[in-house]
Protein backbone atom coordinates (compact mmCIF):
# COMPACT_ATOMS: atom_id res chain seq x y z
CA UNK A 1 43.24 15.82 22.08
CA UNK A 2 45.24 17.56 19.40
CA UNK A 3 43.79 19.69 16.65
CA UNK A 4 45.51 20.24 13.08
CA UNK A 5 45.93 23.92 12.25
CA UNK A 6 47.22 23.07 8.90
CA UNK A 7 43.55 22.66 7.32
CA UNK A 8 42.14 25.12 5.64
CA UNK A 9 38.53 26.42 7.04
CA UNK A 10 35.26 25.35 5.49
CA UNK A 11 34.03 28.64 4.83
CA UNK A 12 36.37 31.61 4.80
CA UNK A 13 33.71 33.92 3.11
CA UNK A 14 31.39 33.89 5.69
CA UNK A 15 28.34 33.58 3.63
CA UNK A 16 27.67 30.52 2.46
CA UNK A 17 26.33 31.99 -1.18
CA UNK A 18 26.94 35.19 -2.18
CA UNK A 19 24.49 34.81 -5.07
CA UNK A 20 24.83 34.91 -8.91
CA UNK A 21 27.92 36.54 -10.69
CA UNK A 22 27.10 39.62 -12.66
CA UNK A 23 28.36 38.15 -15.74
CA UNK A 24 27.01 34.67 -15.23
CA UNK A 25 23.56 33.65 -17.52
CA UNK A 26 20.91 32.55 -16.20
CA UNK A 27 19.67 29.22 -16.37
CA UNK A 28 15.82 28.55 -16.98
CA UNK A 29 14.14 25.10 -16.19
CA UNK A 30 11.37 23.49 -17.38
CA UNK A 31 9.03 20.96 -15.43
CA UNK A 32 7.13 18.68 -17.45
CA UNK A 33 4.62 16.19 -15.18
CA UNK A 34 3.82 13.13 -16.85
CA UNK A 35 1.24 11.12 -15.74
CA UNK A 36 1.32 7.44 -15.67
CA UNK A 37 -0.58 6.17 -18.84
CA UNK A 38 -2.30 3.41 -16.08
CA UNK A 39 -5.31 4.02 -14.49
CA UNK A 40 -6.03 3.15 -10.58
CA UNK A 41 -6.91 -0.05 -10.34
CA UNK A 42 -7.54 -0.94 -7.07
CA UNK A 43 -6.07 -4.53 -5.91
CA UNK A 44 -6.91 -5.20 -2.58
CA UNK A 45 -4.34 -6.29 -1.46
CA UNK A 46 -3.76 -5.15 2.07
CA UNK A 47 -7.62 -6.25 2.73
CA UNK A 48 -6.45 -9.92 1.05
CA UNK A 49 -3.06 -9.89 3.48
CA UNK A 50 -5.19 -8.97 6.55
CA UNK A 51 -8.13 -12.01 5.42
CA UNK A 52 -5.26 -14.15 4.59
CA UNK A 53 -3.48 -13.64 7.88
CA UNK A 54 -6.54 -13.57 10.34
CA UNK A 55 -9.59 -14.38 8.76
CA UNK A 56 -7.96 -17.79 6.95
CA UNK A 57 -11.56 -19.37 6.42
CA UNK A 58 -11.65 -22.53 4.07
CA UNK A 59 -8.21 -20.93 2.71
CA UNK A 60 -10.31 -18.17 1.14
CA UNK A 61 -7.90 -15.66 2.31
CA UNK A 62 -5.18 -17.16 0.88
CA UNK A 63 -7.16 -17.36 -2.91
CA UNK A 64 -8.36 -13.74 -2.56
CA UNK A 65 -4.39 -12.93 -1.80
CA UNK A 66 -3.36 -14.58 -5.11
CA UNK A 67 -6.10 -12.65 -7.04
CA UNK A 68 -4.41 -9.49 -5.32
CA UNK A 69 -1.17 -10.31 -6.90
CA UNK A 70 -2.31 -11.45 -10.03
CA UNK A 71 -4.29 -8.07 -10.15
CA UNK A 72 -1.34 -6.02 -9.05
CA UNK A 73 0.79 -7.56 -12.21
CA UNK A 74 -1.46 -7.73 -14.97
CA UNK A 75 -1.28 -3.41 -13.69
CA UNK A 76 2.49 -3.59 -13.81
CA UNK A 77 2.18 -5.11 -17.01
CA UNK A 78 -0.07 -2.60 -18.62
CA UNK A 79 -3.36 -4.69 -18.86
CA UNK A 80 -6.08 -2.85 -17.26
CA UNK A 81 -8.92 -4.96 -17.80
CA UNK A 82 -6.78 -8.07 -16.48
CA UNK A 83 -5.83 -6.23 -13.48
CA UNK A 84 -9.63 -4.85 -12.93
CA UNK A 85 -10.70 -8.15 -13.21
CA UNK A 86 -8.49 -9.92 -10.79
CA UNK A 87 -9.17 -6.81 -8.24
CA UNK A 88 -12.89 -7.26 -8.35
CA UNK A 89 -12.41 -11.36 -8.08
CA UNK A 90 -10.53 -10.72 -4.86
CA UNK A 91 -12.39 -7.81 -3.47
CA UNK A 92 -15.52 -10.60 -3.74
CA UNK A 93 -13.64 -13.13 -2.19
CA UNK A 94 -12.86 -10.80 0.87
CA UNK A 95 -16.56 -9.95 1.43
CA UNK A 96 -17.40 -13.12 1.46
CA UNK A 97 -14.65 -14.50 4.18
CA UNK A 98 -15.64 -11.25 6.25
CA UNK A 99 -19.54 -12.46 5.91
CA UNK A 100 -18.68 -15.99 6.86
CA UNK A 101 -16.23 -15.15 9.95
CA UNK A 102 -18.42 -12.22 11.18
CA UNK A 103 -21.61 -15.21 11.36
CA UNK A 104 -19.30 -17.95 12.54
CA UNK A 105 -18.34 -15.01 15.33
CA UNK A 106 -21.81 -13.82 15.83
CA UNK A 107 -22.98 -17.76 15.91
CA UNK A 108 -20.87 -18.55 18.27
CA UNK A 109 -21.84 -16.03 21.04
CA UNK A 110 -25.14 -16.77 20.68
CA UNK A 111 -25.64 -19.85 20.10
CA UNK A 112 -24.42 -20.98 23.78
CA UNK A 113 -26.07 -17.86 25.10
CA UNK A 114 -29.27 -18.99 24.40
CA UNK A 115 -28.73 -22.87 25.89
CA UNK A 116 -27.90 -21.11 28.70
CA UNK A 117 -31.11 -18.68 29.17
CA UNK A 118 -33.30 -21.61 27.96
CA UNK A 119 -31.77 -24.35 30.32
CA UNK A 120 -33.05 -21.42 32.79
């Protein structure tokens, strides 16, 4: 493998900044933080995906996961009380899929476990 000597190298100085020039001026920054003129609004959404992909009951979870979007424009858009609105829609409809699956679970272990004690 051949190597070209004709290239200059990267650094000839050796230091890879020496630092301001004497008669350079000095540059000053300013930061400004600007906050977003939104407030949180919480959407729900990853609850609504999770419902909508697992806990599908009576297509619940796929109504609470359009409330989620609709809540996560109307924020985009500016409307607050739209997007609270749509958030607290959605954040009902996942309580009430988790209630329903978590008895339809709960149901369905016990339901069989006590034909089987009683036919004891």
């Amino acid at each position: 493998m051949e190597y070209r000597t004709g290239y200059p190298p990267m650094n000839p100085g050796g230091c890879p900044y020496p630092g301001p020039k004497e008669d350079s001026h000095m540059v000053t920054t300013t930061v400004v933080n600007v906050a977003p003129n939104v407030t949180s609004v919480r959407d729900h959404f990853l609850w609504s995906i999770f419902n909508f992909a697992f806990l599908n009951f009576c297509c619940l979870g796929f109504v609470a996961l359009a409330f989620s979007v609709k809540s996560r424009d109307r924020k985009v858009v500016g409307d607050v009380e739209g997007a609270r609105h749509y958030g607290s829609t959605a954040r009902t409809l996942n309580i009430i899929i988790a209630v329903i699956v978590t008895l339809c679970i709960v149901l369905s272990i016990v339901v069989p476990l006590a034909i089987v004690l009683s036919a004891r």
